[in-house]
C-alpha atoms as a PDB file:
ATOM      1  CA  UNK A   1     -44.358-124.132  31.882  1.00  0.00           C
ATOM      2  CA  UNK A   2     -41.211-121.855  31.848  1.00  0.00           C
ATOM      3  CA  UNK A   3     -41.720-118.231  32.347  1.00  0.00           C
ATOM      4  CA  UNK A   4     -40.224-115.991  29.679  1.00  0.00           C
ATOM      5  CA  UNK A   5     -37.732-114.722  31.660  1.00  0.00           C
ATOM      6  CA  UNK A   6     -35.975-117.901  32.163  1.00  0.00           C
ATOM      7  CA  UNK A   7     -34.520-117.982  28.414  1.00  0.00           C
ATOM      8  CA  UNK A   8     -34.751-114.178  27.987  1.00  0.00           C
ATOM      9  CA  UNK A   9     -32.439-113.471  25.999  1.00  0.00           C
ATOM     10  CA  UNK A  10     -33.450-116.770  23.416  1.00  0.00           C
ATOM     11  CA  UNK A  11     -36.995-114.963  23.128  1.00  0.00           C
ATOM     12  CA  UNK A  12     -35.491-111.350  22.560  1.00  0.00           C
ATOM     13  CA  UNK A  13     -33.329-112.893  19.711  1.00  0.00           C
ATOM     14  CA  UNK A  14     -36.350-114.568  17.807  1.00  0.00           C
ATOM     15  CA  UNK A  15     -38.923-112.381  19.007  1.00  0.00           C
ATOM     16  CA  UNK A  16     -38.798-108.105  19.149  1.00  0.00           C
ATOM     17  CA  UNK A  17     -34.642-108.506  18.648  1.00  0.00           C
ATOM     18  CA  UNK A  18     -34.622-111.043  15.871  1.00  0.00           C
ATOM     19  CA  UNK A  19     -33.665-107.858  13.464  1.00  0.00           C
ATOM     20  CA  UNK A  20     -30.965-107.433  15.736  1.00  0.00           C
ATOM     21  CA  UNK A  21     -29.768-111.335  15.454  1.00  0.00           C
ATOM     22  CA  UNK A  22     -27.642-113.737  13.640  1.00  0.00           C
ATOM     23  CA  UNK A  23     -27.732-117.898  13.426  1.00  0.00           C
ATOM     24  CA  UNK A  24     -29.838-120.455  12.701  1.00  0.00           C
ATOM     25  CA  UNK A  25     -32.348-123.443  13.841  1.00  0.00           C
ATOM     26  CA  UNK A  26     -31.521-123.577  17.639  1.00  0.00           C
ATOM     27  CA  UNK A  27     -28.610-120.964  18.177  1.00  0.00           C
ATOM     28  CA  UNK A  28     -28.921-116.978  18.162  1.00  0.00           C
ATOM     29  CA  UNK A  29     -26.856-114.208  18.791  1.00  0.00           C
ATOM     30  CA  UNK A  30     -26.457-110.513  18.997  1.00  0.00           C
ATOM     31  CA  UNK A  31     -24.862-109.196  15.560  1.00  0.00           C
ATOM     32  CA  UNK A  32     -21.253-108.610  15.663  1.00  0.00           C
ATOM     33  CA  UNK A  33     -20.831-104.608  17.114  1.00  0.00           C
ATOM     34  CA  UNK A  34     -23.861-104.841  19.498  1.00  0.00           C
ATOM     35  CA  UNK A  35     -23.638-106.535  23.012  1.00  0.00           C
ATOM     36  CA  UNK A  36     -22.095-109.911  22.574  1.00  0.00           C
ATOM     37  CA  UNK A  37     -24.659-112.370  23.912  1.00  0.00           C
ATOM     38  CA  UNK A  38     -25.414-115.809  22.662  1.00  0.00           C
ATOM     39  CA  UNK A  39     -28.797-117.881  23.105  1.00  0.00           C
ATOM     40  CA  UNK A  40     -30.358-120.787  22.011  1.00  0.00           C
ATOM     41  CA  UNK A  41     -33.454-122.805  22.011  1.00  0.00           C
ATOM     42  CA  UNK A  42     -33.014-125.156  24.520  1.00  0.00           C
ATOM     43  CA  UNK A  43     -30.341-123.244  27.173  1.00  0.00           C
ATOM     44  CA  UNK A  44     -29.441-126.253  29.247  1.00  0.00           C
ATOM     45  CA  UNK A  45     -28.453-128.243  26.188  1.00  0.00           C
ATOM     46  CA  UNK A  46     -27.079-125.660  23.992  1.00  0.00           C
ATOM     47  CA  UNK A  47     -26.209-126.273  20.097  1.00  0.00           C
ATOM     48  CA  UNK A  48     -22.584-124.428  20.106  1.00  0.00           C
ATOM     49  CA  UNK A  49     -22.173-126.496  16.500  1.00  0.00           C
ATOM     50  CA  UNK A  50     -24.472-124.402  14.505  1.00  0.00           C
ATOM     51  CA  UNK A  51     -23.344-121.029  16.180  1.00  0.00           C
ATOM     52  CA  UNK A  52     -19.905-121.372  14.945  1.00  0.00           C
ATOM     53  CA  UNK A  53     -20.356-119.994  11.786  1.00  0.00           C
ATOM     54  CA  UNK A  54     -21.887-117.138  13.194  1.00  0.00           C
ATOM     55  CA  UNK A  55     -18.597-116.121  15.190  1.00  0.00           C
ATOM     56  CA  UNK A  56     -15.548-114.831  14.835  1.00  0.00           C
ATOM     57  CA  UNK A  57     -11.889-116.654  16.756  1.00  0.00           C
ATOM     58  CA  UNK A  58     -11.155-113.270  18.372  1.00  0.00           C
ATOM     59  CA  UNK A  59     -14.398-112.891  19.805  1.00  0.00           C
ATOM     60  CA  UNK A  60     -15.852-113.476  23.624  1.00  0.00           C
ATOM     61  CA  UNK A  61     -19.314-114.438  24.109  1.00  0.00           C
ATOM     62  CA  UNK A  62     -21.570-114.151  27.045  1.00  0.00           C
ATOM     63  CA  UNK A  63     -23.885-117.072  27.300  1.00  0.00           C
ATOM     64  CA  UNK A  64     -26.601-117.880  30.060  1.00  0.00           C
ATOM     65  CA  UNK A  65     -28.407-120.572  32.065  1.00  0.00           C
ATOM     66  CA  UNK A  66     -26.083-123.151  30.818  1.00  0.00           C
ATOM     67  CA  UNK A  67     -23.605-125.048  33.272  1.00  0.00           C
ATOM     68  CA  UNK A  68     -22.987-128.327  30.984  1.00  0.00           C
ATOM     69  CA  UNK A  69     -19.756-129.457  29.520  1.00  0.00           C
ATOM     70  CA  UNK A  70     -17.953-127.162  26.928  1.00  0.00           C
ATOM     71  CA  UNK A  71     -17.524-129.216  23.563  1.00  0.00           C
ATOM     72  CA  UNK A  72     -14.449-129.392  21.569  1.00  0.00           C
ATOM     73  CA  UNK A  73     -13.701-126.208  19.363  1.00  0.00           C
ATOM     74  CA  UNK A  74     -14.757-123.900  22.227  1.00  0.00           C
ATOM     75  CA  UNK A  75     -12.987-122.413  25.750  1.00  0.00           C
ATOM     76  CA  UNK A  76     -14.485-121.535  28.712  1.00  0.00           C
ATOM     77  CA  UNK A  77     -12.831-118.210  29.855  1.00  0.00           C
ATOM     78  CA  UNK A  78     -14.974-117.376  32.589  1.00  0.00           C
ATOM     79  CA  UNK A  79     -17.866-118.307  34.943  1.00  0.00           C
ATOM     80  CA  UNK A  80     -19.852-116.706  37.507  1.00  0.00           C
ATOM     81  CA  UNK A  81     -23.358-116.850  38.506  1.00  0.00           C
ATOM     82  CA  UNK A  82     -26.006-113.924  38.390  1.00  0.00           C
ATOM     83  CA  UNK A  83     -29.151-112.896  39.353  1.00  0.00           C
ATOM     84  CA  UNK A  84     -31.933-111.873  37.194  1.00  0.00           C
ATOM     85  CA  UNK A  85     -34.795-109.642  38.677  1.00  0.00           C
ATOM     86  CA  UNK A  86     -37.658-108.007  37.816  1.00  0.00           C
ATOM     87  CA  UNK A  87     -39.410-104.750  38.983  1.00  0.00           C
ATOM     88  CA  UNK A  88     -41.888-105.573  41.898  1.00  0.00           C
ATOM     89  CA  UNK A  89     -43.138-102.383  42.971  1.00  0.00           C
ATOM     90  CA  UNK A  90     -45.218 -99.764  41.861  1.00  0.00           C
ATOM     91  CA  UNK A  91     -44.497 -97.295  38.958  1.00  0.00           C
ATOM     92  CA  UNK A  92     -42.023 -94.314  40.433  1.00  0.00           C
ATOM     93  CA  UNK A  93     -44.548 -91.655  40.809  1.00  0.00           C
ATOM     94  CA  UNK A  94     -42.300 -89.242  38.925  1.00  0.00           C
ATOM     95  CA  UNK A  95     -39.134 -88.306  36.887  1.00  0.00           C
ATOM     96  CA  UNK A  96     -35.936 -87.650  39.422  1.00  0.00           C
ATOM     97  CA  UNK A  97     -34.040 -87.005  36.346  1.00  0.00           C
ATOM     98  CA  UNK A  98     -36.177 -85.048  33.985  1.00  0.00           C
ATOM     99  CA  UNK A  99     -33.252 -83.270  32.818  1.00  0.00           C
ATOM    100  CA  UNK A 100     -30.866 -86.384  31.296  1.00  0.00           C
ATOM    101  CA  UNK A 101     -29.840 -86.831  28.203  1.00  0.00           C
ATOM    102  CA  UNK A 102     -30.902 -89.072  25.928  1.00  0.00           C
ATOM    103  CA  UNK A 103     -28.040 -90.916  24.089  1.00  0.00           C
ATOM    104  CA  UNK A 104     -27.767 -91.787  20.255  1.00  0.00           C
ATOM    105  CA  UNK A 105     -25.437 -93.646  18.396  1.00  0.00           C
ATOM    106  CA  UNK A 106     -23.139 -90.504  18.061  1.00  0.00           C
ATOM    107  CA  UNK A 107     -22.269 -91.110  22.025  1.00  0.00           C
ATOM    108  CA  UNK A 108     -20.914 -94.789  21.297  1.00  0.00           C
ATOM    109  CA  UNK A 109     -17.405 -93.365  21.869  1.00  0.00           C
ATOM    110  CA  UNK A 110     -18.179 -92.085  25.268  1.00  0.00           C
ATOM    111  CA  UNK A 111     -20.880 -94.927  26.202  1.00  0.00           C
ATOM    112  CA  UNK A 112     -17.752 -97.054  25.168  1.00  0.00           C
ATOM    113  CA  UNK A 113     -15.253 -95.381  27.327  1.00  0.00           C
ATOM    114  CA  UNK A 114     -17.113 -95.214  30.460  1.00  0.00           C
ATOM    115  CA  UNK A 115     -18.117 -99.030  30.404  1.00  0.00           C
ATOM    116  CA  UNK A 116     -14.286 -99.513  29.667  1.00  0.00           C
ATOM    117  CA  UNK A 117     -13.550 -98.029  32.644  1.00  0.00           C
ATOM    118  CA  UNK A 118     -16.359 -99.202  34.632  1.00  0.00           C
ATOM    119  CA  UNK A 119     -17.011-102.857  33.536  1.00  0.00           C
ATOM    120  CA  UNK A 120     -21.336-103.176  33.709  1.00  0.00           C
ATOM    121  CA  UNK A 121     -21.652-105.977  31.481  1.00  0.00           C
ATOM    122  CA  UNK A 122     -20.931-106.502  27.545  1.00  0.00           C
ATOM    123  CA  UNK A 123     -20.998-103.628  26.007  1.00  0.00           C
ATOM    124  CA  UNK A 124     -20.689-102.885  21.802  1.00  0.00           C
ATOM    125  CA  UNK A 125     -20.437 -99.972  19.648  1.00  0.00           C
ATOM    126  CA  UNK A 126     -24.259-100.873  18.462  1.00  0.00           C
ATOM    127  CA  UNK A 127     -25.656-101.646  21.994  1.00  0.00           C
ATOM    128  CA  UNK A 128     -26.955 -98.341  21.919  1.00  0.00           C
ATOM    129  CA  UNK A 129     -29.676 -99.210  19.164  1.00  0.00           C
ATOM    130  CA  UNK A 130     -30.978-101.654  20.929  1.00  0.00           C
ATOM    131  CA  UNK A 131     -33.086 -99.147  23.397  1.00  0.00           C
ATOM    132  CA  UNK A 132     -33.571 -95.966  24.843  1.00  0.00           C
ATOM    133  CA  UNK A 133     -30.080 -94.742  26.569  1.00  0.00           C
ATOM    134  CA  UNK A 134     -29.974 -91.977  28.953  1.00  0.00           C
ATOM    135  CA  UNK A 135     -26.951 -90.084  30.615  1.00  0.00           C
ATOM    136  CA  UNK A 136     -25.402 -87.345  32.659  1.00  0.00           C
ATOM    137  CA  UNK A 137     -22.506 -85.386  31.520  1.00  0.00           C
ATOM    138  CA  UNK A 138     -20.358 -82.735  33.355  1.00  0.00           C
ATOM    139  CA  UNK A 139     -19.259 -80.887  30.398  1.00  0.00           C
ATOM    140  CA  UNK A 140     -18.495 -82.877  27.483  1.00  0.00           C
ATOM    141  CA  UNK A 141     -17.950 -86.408  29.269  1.00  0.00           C
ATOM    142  CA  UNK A 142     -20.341 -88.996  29.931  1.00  0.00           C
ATOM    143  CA  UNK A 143     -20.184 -89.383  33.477  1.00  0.00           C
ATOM    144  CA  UNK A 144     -23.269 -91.909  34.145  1.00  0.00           C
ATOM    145  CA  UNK A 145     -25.465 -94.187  32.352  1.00  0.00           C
ATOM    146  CA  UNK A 146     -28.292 -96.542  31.856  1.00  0.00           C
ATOM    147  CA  UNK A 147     -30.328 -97.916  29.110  1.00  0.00           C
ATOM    148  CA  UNK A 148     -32.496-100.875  27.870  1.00  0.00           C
ATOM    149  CA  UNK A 149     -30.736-103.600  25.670  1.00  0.00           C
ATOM    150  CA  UNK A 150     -32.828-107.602  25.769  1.00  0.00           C
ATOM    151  CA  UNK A 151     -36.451-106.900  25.000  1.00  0.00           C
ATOM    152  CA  UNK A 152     -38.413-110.224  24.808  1.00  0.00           C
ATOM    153  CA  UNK A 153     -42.188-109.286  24.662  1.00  0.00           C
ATOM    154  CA  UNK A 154     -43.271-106.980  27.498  1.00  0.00           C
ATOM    155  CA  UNK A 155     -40.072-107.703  29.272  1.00  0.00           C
ATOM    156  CA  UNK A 156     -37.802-104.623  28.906  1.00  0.00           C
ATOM    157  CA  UNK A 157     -33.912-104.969  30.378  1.00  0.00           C
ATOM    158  CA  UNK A 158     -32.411-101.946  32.026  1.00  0.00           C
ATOM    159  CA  UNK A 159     -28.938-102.462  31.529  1.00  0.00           C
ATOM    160  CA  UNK A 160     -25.464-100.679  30.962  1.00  0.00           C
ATOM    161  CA  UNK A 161     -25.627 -98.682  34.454  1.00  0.00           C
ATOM    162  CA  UNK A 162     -22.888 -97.384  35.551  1.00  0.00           C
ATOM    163  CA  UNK A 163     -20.886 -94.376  36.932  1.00  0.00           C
ATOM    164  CA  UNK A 164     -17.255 -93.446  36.215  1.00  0.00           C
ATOM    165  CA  UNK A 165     -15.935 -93.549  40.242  1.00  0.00           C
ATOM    166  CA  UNK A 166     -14.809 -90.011  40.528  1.00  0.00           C
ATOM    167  CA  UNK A 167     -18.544 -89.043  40.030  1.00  0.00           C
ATOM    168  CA  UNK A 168     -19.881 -92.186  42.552  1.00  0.00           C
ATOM    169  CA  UNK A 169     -22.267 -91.340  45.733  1.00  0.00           C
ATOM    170  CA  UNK A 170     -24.536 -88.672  43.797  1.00  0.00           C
ATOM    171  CA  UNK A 171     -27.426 -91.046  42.747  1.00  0.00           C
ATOM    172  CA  UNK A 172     -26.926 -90.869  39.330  1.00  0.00           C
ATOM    173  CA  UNK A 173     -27.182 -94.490  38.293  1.00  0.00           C
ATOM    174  CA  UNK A 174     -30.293 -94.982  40.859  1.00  0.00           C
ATOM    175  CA  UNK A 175     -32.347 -92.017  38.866  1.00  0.00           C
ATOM    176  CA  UNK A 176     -31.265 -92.668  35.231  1.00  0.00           C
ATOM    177  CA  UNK A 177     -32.820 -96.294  35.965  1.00  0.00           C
ATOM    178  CA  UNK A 178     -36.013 -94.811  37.733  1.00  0.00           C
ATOM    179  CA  UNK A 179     -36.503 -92.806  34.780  1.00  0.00           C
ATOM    180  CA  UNK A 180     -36.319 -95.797  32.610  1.00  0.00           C
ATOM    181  CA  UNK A 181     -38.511 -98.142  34.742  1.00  0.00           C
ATOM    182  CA  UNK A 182     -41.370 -95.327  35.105  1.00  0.00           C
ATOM    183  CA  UNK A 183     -41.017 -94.942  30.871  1.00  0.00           C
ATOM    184  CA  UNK A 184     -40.890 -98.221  30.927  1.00  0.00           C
ATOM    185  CA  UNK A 185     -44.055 -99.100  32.972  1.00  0.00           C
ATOM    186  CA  UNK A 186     -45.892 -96.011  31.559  1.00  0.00           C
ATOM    187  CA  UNK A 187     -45.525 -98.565  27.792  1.00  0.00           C
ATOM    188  CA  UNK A 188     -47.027-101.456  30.167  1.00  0.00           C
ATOM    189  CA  UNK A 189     -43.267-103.501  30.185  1.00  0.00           C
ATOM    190  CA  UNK A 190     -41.926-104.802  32.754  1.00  0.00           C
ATOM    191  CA  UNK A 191     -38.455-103.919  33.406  1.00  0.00           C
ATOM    192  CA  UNK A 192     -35.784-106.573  34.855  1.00  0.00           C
ATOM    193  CA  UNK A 193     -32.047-106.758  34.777  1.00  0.00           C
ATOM    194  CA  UNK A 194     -29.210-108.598  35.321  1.00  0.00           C
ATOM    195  CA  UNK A 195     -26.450-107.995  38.687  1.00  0.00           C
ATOM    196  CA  UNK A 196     -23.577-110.642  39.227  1.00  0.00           C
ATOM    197  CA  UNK A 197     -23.484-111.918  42.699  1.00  0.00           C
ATOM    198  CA  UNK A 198     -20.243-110.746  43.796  1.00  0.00           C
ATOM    199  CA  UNK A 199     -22.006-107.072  43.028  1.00  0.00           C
ATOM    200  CA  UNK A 200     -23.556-107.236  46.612  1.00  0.00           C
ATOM    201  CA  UNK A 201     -23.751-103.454  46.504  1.00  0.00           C
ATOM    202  CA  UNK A 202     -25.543-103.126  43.498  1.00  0.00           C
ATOM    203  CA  UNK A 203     -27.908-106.016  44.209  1.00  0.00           C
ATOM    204  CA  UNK A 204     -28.971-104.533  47.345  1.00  0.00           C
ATOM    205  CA  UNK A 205     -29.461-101.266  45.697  1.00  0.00           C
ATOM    206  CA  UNK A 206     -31.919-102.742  43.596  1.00  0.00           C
ATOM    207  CA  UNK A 207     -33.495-104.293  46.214  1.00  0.00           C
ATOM    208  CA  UNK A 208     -34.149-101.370  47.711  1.00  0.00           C
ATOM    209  CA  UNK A 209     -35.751 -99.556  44.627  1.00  0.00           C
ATOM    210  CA  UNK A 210     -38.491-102.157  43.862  1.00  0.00           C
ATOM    211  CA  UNK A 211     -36.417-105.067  41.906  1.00  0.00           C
ATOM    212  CA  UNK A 212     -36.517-108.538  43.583  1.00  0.00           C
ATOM    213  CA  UNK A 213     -34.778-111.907  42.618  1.00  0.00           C
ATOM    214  CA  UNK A 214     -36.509-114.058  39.769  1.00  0.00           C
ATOM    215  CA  UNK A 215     -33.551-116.572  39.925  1.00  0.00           C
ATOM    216  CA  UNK A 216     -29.755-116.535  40.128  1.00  0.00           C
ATOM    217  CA  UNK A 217     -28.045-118.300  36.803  1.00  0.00           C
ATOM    218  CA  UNK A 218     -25.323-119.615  35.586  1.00  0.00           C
ATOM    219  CA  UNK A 219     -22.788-116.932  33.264  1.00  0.00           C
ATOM    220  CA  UNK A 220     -19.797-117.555  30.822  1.00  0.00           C
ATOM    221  CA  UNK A 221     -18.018-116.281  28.676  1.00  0.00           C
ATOM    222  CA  UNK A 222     -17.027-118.751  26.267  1.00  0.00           C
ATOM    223  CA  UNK A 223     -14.986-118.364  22.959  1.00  0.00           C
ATOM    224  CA  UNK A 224     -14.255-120.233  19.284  1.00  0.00           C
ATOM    225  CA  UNK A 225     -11.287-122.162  18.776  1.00  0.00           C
END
């Protein structure tokens, strides 16, 4: 039997997410303006047909644990692999960063630029509905940030973490995440993410703090037309 976690983002999108979702029978996806992730039912033989309806020509579409052939009406414009983890260590036994902010959907401009800039994964101008978002700002500018997008049961995703690189080397990133994972655990989830595996730095990193690998995967991004 397959573990949750290896069709994550499938069980977010008909499970705690599905109010978040768009498609039909097989073939899910994020709404258009939140993170632009695709899923279906069975990920190794995926049913791009009844998805298209659901997109739009301009858009690009992240889509995981799928390495097959890419059927007519669709492009391949990028692949890489990735590793999921999940948290393997005990809860942090307290807040590094009591005094972040939490983000709203009024900070979508500056959640926007600094993923812009810093390139953590897909990134909308809903994604930060989809969980709790916390950041550090030096003055009025979002400066570093991390939040919790895929939720598929117990399984809570800490996601969007990044740092713009003038502010890099100060731990930001590491503490916003240990004060999600310690919220996170304190609800009884258990937190995972995603790192691509040219990110050696970052995969280490989490390494370090108490993530280890549940598998590496397949990524593209694919688009209509």
């Amino acid at each position: 039997m397959k573990h949750p976690l290896d069709n994550v983002f499938w069980h977010a999108l008909t499970g705690l997410h599905a109010r978040y979702a768009t498609g039909t029978g097989g073939a899910r996806r994020y709404a258009r303006g939140f993170s632009p992730i695709v899923a279906f039912a069975d990920a190794e033989h995926p049913d791009l047909d009844a998805l298209s309806s659901y997109c739009e020509a301009d858009e690009h579409l992240y889509c995981a644990d799928w390495s097959g052939a890419v059927p007519a009406g669709w492009r391949l414009e990028a692949e890489t692999t990735m590793f999921r983890m999940v948290w393997d260590a005990a809860m942090p036994s307290i807040d590094e960063f009591a005094d972040a902010a939490r983000l709203s959907p009024s900070h979508a401009p500056q959640a926007l630029a600094l993923t812009a800039l810093t390139h953590p994964g897909p990134f909308g101008p809903r994604t930060l509905e989809l969980g709790e978002y916390v950041g550090w700002f030096e003055g009025e500018q979002l400066v570093a940030m991390a939040g919790e997008r895929t939720q598929a049961g117990s399984l809570r995703e800490v996601s969007g973490v990044c740092t713009h690189p003038d502010f890099q080397g100060r731990g930001l990133a590491r503490r916003l995440m240990l004060k999600l994972v310690r919220q996170q655990m304190a609800r009884g989830e258990t937190p995972f993410l995603h790192v691509m595996r040219d990110n050696v730095g970052a995969h280490r990193l989490y390494e370090r703090m108490g993530f280890r690998d549940h598998c590496e995967t397949v990524v593209r991004v694919i688009s209509p037309g």
